[in-house]
C-alpha atoms as a PDB file:
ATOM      1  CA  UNK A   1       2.010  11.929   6.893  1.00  0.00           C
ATOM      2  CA  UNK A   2       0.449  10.959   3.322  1.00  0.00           C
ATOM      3  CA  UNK A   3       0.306   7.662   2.191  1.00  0.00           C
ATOM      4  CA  UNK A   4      -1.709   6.420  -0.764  1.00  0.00           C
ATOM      5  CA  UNK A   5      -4.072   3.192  -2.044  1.00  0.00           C
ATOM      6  CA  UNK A   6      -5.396   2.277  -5.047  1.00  0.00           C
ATOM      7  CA  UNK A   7      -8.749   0.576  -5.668  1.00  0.00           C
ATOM      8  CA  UNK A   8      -9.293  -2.949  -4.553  1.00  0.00           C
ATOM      9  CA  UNK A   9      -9.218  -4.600  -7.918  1.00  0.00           C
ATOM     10  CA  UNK A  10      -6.761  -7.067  -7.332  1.00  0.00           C
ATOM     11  CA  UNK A  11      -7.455 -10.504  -7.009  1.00  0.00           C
ATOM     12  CA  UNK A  12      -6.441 -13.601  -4.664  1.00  0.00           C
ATOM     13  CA  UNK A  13      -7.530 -15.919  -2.134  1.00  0.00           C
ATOM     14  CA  UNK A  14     -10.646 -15.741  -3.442  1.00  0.00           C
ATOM     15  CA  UNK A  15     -10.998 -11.725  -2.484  1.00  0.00           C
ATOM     16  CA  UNK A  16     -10.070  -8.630  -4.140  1.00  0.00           C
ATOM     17  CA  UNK A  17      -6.916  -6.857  -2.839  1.00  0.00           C
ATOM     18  CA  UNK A  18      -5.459  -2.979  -2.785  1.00  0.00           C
ATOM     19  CA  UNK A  19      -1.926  -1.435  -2.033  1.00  0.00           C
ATOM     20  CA  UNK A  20      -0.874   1.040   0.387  1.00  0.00           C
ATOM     21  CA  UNK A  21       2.036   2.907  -0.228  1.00  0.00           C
ATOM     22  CA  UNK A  22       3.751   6.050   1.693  1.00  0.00           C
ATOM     23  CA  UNK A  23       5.666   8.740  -0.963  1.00  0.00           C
ATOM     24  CA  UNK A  24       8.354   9.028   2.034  1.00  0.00           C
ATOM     25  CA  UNK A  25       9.800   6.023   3.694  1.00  0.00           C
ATOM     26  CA  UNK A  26       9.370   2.636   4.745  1.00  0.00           C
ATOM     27  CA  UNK A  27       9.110   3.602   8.307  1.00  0.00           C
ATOM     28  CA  UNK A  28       6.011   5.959   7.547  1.00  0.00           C
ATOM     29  CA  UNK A  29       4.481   2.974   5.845  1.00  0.00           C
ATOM     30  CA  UNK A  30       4.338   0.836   9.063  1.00  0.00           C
ATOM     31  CA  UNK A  31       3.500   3.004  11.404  1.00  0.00           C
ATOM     32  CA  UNK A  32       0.304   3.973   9.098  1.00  0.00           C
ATOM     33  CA  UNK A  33      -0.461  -0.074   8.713  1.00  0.00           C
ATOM     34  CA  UNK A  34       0.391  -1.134  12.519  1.00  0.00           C
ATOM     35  CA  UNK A  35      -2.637   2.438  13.576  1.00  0.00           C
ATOM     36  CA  UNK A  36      -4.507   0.490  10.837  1.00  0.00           C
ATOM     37  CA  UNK A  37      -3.759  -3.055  12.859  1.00  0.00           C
ATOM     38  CA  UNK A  38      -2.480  -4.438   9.418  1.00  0.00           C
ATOM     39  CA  UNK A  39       0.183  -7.225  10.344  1.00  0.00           C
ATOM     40  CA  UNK A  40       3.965  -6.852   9.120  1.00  0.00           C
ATOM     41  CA  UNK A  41       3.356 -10.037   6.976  1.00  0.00           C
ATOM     42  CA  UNK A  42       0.941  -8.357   4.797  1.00  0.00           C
ATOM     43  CA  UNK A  43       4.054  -5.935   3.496  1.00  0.00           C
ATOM     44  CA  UNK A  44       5.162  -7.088   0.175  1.00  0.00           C
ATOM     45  CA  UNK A  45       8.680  -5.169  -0.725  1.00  0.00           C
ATOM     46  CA  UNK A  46       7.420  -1.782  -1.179  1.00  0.00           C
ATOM     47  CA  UNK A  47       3.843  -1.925   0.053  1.00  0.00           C
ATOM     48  CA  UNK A  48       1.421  -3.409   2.098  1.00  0.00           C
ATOM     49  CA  UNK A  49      -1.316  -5.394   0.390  1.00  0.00           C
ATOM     50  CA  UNK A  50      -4.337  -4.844   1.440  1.00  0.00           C
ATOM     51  CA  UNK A  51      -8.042  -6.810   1.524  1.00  0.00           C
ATOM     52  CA  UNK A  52     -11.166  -5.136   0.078  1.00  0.00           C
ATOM     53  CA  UNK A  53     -12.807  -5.034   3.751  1.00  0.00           C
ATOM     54  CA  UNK A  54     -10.410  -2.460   5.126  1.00  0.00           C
ATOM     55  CA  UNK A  55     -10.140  -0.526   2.096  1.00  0.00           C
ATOM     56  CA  UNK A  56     -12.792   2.023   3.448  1.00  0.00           C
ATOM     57  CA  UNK A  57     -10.771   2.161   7.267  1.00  0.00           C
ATOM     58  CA  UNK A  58      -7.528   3.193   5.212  1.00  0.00           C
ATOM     59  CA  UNK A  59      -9.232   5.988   3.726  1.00  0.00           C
ATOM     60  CA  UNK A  60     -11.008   6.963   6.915  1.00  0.00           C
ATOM     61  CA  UNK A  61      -7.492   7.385   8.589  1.00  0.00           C
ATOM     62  CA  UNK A  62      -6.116   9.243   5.871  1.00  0.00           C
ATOM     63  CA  UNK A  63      -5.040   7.218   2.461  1.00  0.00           C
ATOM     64  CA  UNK A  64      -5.367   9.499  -0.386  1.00  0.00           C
ATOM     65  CA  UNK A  65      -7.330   7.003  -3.035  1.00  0.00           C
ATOM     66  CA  UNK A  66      -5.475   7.353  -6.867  1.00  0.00           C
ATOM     67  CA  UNK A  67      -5.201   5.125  -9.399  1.00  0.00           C
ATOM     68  CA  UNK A  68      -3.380   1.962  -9.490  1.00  0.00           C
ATOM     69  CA  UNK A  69      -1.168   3.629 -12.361  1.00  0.00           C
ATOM     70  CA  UNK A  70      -0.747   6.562 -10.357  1.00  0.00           C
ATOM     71  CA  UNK A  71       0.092   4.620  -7.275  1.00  0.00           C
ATOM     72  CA  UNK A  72       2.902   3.206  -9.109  1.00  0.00           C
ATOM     73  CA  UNK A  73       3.966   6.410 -10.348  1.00  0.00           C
ATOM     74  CA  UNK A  74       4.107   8.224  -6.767  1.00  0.00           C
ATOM     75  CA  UNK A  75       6.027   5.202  -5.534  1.00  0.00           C
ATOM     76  CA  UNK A  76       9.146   5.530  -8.178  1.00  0.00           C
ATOM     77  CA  UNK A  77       9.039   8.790  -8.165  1.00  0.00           C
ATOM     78  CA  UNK A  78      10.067   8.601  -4.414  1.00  0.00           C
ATOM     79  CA  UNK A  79      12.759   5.630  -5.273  1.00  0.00           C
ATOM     80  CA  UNK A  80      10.996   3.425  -2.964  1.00  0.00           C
ATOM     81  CA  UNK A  81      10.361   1.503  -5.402  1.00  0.00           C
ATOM     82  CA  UNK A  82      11.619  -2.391  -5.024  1.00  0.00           C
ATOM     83  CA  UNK A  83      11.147  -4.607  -7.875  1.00  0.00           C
ATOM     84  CA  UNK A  84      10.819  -8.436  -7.627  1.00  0.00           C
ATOM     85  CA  UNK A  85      13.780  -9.172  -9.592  1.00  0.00           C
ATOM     86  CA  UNK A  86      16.125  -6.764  -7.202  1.00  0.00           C
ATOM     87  CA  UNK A  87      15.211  -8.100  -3.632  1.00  0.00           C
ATOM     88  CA  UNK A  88      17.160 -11.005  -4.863  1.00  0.00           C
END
């Protein structure tokens, strides 16, 4: 199992955010969030988002850290990417 953040650079709600992704399914994506104790509502179409303060637990259990661009990159390559626009 390999899913990926990028940095916490994000902003809102007056913190900085990150996004974890999985290069294989949905399914892979929530089992890696609910070990992390993430809550479903924190899953935004194709990712969870996640706050600054658990970036470093993510990486302890296994995220691979890239880039934001990168991130993006692994995620369409894998055609799980959803797009605002198309969820509606």
């Amino acid at each position: 199992m390999v899913v990926y953040i990028d940095p916490p650079t994000w902003p809102g709600h007056g913190q900085l955010w990150s996004h974890l992704i999985s290069d294989v399914s949905y399914e892979e994506l929530h089992g890696f969030a609910a070990g992390l104790g993430v809550p479903l509502r924190a899953f935004e179409r194709d990712h969870y988002d996640l706050p600054e303060a658990r970036y470093a637990d993510a990486v302890r259990l296994g995220a691979v850290e890239v880039s934001s661009r990168e991130l993006l990159a692994i995620l369409t390559r894998a055609g799980l990417r959803r797009r605002r626009n198309a969820m509606r």
